[in-house]
Protein backbone atom coordinates (compact mmCIF):
# COMPACT_ATOMS: atom_id res chain seq x y z
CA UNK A 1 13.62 10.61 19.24
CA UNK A 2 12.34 14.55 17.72
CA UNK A 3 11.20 12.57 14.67
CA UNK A 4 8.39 11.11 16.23
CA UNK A 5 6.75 14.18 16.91
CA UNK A 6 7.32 16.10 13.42
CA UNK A 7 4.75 16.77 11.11
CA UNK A 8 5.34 15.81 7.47
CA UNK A 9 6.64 19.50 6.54
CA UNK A 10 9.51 19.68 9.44
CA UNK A 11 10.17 16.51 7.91
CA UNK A 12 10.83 16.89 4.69
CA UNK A 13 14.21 17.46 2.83
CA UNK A 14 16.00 15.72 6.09
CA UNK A 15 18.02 12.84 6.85
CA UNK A 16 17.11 10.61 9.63
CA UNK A 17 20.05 8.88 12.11
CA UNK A 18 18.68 5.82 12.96
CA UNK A 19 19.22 4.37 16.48
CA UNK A 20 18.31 1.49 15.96
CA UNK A 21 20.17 0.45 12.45
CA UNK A 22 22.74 2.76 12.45
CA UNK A 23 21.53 4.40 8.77
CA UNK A 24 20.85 7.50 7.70
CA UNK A 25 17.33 7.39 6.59
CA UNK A 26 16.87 10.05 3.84
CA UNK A 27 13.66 12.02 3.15
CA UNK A 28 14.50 13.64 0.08
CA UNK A 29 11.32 15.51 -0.69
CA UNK A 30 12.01 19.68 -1.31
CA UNK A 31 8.42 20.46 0.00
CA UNK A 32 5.62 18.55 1.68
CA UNK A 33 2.68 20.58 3.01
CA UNK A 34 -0.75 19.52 3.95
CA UNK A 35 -3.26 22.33 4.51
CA UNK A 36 -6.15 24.33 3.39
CA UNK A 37 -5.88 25.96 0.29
CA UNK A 38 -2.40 25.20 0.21
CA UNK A 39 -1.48 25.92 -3.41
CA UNK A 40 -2.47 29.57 -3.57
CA UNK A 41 -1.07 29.63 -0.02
CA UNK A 42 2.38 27.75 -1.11
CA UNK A 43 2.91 27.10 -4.71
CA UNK A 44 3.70 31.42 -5.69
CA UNK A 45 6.73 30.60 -3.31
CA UNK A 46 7.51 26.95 -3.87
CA UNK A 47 6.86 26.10 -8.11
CA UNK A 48 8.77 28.80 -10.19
CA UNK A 49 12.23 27.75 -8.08
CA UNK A 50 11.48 24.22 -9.12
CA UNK A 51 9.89 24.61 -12.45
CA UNK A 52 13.08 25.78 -14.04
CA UNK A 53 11.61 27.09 -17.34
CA UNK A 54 9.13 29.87 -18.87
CA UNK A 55 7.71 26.98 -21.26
CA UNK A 56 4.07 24.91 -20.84
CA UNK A 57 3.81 22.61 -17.75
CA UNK A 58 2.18 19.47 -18.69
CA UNK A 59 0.15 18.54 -15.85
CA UNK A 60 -1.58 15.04 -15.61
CA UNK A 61 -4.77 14.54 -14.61
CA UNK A 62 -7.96 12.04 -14.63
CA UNK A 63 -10.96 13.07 -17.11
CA UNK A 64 -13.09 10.92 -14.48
CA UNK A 65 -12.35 14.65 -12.18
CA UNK A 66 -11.76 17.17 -15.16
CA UNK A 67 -14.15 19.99 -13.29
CA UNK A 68 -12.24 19.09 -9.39
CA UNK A 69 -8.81 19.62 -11.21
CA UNK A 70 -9.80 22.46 -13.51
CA UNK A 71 -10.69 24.51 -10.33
CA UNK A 72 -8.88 23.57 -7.66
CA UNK A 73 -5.19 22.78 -9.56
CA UNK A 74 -4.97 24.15 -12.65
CA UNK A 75 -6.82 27.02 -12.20
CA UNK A 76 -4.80 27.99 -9.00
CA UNK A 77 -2.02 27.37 -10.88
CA UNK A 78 -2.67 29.79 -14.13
CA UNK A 79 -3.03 32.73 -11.15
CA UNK A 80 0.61 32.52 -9.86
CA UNK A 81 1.86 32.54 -13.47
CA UNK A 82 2.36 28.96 -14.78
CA UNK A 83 1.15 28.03 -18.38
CA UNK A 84 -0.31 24.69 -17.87
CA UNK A 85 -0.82 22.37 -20.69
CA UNK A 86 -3.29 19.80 -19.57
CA UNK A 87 -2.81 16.09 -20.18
CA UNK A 88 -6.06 14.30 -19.46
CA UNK A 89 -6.37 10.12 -19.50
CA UNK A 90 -9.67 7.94 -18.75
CA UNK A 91 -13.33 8.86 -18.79
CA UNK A 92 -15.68 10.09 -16.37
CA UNK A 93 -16.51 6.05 -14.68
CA UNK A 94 -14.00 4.21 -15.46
CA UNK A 95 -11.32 3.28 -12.62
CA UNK A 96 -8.17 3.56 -14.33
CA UNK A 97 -5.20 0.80 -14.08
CA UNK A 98 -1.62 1.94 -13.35
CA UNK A 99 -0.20 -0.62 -16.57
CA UNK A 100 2.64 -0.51 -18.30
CA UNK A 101 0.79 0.39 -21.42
CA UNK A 102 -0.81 3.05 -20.43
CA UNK A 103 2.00 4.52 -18.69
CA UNK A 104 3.86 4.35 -22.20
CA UNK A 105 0.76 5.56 -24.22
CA UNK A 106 1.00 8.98 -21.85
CA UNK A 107 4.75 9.13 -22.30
CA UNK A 108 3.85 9.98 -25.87
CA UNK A 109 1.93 12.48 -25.32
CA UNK A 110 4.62 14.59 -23.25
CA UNK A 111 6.02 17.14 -25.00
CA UNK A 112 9.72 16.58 -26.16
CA UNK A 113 10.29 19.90 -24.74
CA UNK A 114 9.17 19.33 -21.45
CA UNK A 115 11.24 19.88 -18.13
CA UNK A 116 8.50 19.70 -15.45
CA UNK A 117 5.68 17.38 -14.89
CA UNK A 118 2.97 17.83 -12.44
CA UNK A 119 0.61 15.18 -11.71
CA UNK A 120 -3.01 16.25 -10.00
CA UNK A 121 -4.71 13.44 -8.71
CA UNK A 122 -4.48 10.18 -6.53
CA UNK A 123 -3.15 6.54 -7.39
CA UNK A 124 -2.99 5.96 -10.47
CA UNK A 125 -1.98 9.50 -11.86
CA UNK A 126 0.85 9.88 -9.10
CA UNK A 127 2.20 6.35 -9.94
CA UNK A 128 2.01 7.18 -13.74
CA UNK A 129 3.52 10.68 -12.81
CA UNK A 130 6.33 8.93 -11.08
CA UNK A 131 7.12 6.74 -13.75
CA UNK A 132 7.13 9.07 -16.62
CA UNK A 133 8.90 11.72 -14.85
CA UNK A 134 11.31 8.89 -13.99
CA UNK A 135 11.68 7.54 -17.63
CA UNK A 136 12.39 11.04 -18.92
CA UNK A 137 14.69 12.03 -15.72
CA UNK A 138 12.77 15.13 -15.41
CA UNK A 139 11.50 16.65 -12.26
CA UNK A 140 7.86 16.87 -10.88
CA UNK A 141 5.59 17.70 -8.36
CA UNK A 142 2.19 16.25 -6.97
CA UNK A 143 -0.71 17.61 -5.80
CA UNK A 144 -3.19 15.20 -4.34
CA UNK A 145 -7.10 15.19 -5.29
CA UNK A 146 -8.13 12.22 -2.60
CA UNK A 147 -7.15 10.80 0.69
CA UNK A 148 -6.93 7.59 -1.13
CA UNK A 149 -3.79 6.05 -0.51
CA UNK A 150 -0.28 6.77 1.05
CA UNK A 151 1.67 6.98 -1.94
CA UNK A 152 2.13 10.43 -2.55
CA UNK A 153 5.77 10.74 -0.37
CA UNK A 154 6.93 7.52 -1.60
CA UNK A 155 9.53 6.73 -4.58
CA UNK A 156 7.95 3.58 -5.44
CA UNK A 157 4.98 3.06 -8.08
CA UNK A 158 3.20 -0.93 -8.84
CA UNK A 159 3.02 -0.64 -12.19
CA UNK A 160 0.72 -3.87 -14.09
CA UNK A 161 2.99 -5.58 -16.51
CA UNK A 162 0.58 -8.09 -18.68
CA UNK A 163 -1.15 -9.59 -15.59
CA UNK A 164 1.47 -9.19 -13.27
CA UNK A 165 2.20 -5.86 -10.89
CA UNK A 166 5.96 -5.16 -10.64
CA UNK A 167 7.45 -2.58 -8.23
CA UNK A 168 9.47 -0.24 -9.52
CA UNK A 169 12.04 2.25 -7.84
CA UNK A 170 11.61 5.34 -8.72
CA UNK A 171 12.31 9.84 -8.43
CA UNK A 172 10.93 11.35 -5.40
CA UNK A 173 8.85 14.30 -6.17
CA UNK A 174 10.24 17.70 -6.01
CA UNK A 175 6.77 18.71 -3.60
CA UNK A 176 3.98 17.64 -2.79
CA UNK A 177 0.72 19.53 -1.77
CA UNK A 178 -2.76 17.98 -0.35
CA UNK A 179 -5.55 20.55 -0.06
CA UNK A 180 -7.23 19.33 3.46
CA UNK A 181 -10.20 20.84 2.05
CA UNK A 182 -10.42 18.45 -1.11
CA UNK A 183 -9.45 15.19 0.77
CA UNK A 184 -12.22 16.21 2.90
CA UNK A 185 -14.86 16.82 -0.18
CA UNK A 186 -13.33 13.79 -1.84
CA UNK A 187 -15.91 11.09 -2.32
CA UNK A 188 -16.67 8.25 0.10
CA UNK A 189 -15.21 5.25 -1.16
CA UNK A 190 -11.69 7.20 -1.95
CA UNK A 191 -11.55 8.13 2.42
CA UNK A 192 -12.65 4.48 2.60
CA UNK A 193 -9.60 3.31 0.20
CA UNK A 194 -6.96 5.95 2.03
CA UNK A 195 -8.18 4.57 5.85
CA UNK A 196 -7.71 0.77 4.05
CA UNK A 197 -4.63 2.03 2.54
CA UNK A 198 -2.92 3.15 6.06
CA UNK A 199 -4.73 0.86 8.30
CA UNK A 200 -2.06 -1.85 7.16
CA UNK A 201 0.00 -0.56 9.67
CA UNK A 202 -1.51 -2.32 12.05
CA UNK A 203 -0.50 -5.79 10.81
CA UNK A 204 2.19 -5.21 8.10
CA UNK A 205 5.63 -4.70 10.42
CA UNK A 206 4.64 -7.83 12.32
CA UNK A 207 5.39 -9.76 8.77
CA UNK A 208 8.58 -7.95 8.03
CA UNK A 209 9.54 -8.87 11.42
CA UNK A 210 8.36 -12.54 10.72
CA UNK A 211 10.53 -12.47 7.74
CA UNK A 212 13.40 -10.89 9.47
CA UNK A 213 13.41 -13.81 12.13
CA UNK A 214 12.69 -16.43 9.88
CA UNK A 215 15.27 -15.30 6.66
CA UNK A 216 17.53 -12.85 8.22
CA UNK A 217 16.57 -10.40 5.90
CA UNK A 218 16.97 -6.71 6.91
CA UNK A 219 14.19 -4.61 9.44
CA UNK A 220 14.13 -2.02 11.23
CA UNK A 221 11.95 -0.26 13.57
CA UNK A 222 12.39 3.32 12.98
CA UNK A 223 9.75 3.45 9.79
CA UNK A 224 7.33 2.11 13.07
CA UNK A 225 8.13 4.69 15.26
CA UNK A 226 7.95 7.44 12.66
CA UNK A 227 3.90 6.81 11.79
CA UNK A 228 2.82 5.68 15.24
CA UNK A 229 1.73 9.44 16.67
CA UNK A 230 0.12 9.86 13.45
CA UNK A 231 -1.78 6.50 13.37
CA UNK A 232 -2.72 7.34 17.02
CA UNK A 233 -4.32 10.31 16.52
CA UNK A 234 -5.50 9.31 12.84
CA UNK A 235 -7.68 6.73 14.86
CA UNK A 236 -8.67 8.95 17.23
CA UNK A 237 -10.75 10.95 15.21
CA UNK A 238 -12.19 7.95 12.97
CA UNK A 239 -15.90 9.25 14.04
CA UNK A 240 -14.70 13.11 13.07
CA UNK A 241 -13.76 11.21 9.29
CA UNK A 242 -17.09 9.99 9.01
CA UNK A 243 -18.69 13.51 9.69
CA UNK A 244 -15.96 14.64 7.22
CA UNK A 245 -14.29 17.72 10.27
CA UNK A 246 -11.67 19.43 8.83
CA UNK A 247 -9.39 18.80 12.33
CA UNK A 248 -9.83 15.56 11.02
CA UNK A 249 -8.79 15.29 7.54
CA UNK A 250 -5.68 17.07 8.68
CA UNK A 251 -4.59 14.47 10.84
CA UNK A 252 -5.51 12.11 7.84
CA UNK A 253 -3.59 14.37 5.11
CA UNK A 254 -0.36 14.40 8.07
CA UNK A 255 -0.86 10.68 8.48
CA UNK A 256 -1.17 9.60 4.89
CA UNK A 257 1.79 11.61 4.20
CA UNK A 258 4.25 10.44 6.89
CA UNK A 259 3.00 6.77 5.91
CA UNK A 260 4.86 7.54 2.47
CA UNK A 261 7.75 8.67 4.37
CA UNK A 262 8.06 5.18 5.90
CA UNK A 263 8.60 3.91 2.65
CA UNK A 264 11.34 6.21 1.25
CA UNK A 265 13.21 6.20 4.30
CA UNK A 266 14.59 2.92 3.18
CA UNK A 267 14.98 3.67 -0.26
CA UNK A 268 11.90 2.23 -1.71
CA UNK A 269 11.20 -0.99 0.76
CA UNK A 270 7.36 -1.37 1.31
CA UNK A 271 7.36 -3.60 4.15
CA UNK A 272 6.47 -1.17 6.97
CA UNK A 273 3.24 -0.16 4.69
CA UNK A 274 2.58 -3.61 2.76
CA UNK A 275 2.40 -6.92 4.29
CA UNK A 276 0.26 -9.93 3.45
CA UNK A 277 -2.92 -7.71 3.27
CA UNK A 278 -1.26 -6.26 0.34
CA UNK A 279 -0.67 -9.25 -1.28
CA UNK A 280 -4.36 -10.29 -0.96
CA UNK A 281 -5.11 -7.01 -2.86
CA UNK A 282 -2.33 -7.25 -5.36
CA UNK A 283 -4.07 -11.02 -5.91
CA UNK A 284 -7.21 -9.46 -6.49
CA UNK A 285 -6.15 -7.41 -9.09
CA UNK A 286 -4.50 -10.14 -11.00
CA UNK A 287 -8.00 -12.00 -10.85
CA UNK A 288 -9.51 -8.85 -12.15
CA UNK A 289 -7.34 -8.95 -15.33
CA UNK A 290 -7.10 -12.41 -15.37
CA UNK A 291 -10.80 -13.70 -15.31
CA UNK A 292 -12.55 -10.08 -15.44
CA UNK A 293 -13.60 -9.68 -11.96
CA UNK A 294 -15.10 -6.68 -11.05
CA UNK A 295 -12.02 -4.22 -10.42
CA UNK A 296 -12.05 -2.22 -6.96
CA UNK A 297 -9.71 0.76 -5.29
CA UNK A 298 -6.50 -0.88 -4.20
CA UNK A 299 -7.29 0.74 -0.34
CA UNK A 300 -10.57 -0.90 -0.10
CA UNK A 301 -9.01 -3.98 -0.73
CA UNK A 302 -6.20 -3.23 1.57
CA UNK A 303 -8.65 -2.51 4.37
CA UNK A 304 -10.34 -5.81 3.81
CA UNK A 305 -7.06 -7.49 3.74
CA UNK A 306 -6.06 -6.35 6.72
CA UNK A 307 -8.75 -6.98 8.96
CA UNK A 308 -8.28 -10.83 8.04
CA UNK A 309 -5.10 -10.65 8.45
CA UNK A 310 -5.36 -9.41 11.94
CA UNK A 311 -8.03 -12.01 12.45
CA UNK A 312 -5.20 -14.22 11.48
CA UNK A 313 -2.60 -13.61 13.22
CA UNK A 314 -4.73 -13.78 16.33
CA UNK A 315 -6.28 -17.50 15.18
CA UNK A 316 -3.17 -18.58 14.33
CA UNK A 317 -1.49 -17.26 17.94
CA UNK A 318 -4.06 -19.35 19.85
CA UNK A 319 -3.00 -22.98 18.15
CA UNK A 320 -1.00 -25.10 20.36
CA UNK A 321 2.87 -25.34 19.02
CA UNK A 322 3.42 -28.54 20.74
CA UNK A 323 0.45 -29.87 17.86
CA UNK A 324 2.38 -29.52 15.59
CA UNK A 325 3.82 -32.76 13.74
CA UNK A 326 6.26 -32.45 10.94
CA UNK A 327 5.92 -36.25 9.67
CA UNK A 328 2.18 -35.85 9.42
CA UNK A 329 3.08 -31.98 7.82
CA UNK A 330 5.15 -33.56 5.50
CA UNK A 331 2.54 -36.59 4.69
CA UNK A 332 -0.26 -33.93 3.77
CA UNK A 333 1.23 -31.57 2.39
CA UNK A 334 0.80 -31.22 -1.68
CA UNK A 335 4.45 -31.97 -3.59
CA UNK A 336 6.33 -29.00 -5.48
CA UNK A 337 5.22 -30.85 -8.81
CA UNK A 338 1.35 -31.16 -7.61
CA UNK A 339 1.11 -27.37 -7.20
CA UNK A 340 2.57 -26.75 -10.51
CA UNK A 341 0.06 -28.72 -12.03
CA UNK A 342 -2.68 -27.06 -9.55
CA UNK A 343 -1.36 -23.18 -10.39
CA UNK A 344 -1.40 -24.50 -14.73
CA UNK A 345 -4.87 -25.58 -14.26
CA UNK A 346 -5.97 -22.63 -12.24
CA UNK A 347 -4.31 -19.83 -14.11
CA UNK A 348 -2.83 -21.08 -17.70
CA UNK A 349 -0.34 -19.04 -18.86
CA UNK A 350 -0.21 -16.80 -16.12
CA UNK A 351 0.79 -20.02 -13.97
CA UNK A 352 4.73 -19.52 -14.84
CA UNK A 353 5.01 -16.13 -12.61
CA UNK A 354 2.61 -18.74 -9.47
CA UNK A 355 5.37 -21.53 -10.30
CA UNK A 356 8.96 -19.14 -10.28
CA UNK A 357 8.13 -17.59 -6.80
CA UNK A 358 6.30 -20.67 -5.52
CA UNK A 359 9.35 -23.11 -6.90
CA UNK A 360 11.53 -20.44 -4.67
CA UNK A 361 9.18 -21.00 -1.17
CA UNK A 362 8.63 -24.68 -1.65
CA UNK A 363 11.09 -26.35 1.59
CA UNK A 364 12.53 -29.12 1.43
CA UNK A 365 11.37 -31.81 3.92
CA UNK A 366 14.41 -30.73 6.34
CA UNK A 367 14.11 -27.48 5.87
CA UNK A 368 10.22 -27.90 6.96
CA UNK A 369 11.19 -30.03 9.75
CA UNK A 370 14.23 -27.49 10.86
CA UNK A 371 11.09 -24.98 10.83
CA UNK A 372 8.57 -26.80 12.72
CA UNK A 373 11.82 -27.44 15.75
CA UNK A 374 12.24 -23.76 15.52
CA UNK A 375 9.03 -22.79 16.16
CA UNK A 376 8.05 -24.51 18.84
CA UNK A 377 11.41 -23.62 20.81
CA UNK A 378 10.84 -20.23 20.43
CA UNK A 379 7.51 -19.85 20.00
CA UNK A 380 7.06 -17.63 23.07
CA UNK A 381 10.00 -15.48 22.15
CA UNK A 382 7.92 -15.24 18.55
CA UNK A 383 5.02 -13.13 20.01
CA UNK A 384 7.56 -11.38 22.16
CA UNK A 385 8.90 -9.83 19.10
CA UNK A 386 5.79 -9.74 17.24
CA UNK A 387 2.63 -8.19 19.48
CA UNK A 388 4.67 -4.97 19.44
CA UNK A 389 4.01 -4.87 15.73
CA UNK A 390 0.35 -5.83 15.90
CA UNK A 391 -2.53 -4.10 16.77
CA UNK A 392 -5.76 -5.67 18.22
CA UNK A 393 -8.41 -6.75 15.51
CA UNK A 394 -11.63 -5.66 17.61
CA UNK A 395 -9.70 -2.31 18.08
CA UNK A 396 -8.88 -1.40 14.21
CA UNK A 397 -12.40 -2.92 13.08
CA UNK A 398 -13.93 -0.37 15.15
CA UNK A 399 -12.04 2.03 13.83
CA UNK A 400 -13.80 1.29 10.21
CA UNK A 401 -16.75 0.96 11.75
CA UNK A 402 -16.74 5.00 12.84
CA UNK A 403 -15.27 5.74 9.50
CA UNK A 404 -18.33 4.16 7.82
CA UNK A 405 -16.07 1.27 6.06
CA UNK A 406 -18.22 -1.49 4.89
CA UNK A 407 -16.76 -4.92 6.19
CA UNK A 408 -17.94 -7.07 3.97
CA UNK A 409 -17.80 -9.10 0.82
CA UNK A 410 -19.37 -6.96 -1.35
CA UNK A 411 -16.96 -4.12 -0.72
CA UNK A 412 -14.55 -6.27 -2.65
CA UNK A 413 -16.88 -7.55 -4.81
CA UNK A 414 -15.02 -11.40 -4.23
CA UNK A 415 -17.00 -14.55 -3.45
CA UNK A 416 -15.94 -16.40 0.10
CA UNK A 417 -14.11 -18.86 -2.51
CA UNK A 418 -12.04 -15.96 -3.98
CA UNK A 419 -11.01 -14.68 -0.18
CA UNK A 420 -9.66 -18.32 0.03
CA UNK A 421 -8.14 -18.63 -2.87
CA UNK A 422 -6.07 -15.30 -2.30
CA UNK A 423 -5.13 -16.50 0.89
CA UNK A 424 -3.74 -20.08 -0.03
CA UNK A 425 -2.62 -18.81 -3.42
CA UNK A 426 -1.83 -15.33 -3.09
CA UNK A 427 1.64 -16.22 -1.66
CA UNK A 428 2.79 -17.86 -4.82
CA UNK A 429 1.85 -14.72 -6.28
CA UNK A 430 4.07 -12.41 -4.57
CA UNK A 431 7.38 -13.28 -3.01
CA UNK A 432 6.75 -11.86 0.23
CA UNK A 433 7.38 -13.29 3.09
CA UNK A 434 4.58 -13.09 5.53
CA UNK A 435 2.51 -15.18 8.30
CA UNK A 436 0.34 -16.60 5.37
CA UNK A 437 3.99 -19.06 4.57
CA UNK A 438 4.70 -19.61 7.60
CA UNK A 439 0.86 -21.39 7.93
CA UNK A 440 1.55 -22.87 4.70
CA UNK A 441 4.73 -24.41 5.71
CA UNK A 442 3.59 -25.56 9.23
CA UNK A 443 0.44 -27.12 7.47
CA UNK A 444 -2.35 -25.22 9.03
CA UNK A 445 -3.00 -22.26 6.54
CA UNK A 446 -6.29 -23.80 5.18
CA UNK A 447 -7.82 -24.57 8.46
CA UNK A 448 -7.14 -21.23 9.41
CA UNK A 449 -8.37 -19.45 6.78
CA UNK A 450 -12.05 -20.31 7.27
CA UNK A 451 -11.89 -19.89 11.01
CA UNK A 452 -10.64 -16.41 9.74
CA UNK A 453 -13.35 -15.54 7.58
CA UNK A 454 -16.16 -16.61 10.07
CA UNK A 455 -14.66 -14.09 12.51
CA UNK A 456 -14.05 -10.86 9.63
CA UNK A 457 -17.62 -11.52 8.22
CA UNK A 458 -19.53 -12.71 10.80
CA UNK A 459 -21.68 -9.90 11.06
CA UNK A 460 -21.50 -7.31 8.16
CA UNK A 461 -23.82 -5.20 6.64
């Protein structure tokens, strides 16, 4: 399989036969190019066929970076001929949120005349880019400040509706450029937040697998195959990230941009990039709107997340299936009409998104019973089909140990009670299907959980 072996520019603007589902997975991007100096080297050639007009290009950007993007984008830019009209959002401190209203308060400010949108930054400005360019059905291109994140080459965006985040499908850039030499001067905690961001790898295809056994819902393998040479060597040179080599950060540019591409191959589905460590972040965030927690970048969260995770997954591999009792499940476990209560108490108004998904994951006591059979008939055949989708947890923590990546509780700036919480209420939060149900229905989540945690933070710094 030739894909395997691509790098993000062979594979751009191609169509994948899958031989596994029988699909044609589509990567619909025009240009993709990682490299140094890569927009004097590639935009001349690549931007006026796209652009389509003589008039201003807004381009969208982050005040918190206004020298970075005056230099190194818009600058660039002005020399091969574009008139740039610069749209800048936040203030120099401030982490900005990817919300609805904000994405609608810059929506204003694009000119009526527009055709062409660029977007210069990482997270939040290529989600907002995405979703404006979207809601005007205009095209756009990217070009990205920070090794923050793998969402550049995707054509989804999490935009925060009230308290909630809500994926949205959305247009795939017309190109995309990452400077190696800015990811590499980008600061610390954004290469933290981008190795978080595509270290879910390790642990999130093991859950859509989980599902797919478990619900019968669609998976496939390809999106695997297509990031594993570049997760390979990305964690090869974790030590050459931490001394910032430029060999390095084009590895992590390649990988971060193939990770994308694992995402749009299926037409927006994030499961090969987002599993339950994801919805520990996502949960975070809601507690940061919700009771004004400290906010944090979504990868260092993600990182976090999936270290316990993997901790998880291995904890909950060692229990003995034969244990498990569905009468005495059923006898402890809290009704459908208790947790209601439990989510109104915890989160007020909020509660009614907790209730819908959780009223949707709540089995009935055959259904539980059916489960608990299931599993312990096939519980070898489970980790058959899962280990090929997991990744040790010593092996990927020392991975974030070379990078620098503090493993800890302060990098997430959550109490031991608020890991908990995420992980026994995160999943009626998100309607993901992951290994954190599966504990929850077979009754062990909780004890799990702290055994977990002792093992993720038993020795930080």
């Amino acid at each position: 399989m030739i894909y395997k072996n691509l790098t993000p520019s062979e594979l751009s603007n191609s169509a994948l036969q899958c031989p596994y589902c029988g699909k044609v997975h589509s990567i619909p991007f025009e240009f993709v190019n990682a490299s140094p100096d890569v927009i004097h080297k590639s935009a001349p050639e690549v931007l006026p066929k796209i652009v389509g007009s003589d008039s201003p290009v807004p381009l969208l950007y982050d005040r918190a970076i206004e020298p970075l993007i005056f230099e190194k984008v818009i600058a660039p830019l002005q020399d091969i001929g574009l008139s740039i009209k610069p749209i800048g959002i936040g203030a120099p401190g401030i982490l900005l949120d990817t919300s609805l209203q904000l994405a609608q308060e810059v929506l204003k400010q694009l000119p009526i005349s527009a055709s062409f949108l660029i977007g210069a930054g990482s997270g939040v400005i290529c989600d907002l880019t995405k979703w404006i360019a979207t809601q005007r059905q205009i095209d756009f291109a990217l070009t990205g400040t920070a090794p923050s994140m793998n969402a550049y080459t995707s054509i989804t965006a999490t935009i925060t509706e009230g308290e909630v985040k809500i994926s949205h499908l959305l247009k795939p850039a017309k190109a995309v450029f990452l400077d190696v030499d800015v990811q590499r001067d980008a600061p610390l905690e954004m290469i933290w937040a981008g190795w978080g961001d595509l270290s879910a790898r390790a642990v999130c295809n093991a859950d859509w697998r989980l599902a797919n056994f478990f619900l019968g819902t669609y998976f496939c393998p390809l999106p695997y195959d297509l990031t594993a040479k570049h997760q390979e060597n990305l964690f090869a040179v974790a030590p050459g990230i931490a001394q910032r080599e430029a060999s390095a950060f084009q590895i992590f540019s390649d990988a971060i941009l193939v990770s994308g591409y694992s995402m749009t191959v299926l037409n927006g589905e994030t499961s090969p990039s987002s599993g339950a460590e994801h919805v520990l972040s996502h949960f975070w965030d809601f507690l940061t709107h919700h009771r004004g927690l400290p906010k944090n970048l979504h990868g260092i969260q993600v990182g976090i997340g999936t270290l316990i995770m993997l901790a998880f997954y291995e904890a909950f591999k060692q229990i003995n299936p034969n244990s498990l009792n569905p009468e005495r499940i059923l006898k402890q476990r809290k009704s459908l009409g208790q947790l209601v209560e439990e989510n109104q108490r915890l989160y007020g108004d909020a509660a009614e998104r907790f209730n819908q998904i959780l009223e949707k994951k709540y089995r009935s006591d055959e259904e539980i019973v059916q489960r608990v059979q299931r599993v312990k008939m096939q519980w070898q055949f489970l980790w058959e089909i899962l280990d090929p989708y997991l990744t040790p947890f010593e092996q990927v923590k020392q991975t974030f140990v070379d990078v620098g990546f503090p493993i800890s509780l302060d990098a997430v700036q959550r109490t031991r009670e608020e890991i908990v919480e995420a992980m026994t209420k995160g999943l009626f939060y998100r309607p993901r299907y992951t290994l954190l149900d599966l504990a929850w229905e077979l009754g062990v989540l909780e004890d799990l959980v702290e055994e977990t945690l002792d093992r993720v933070f038993s020795q930080t710094r």
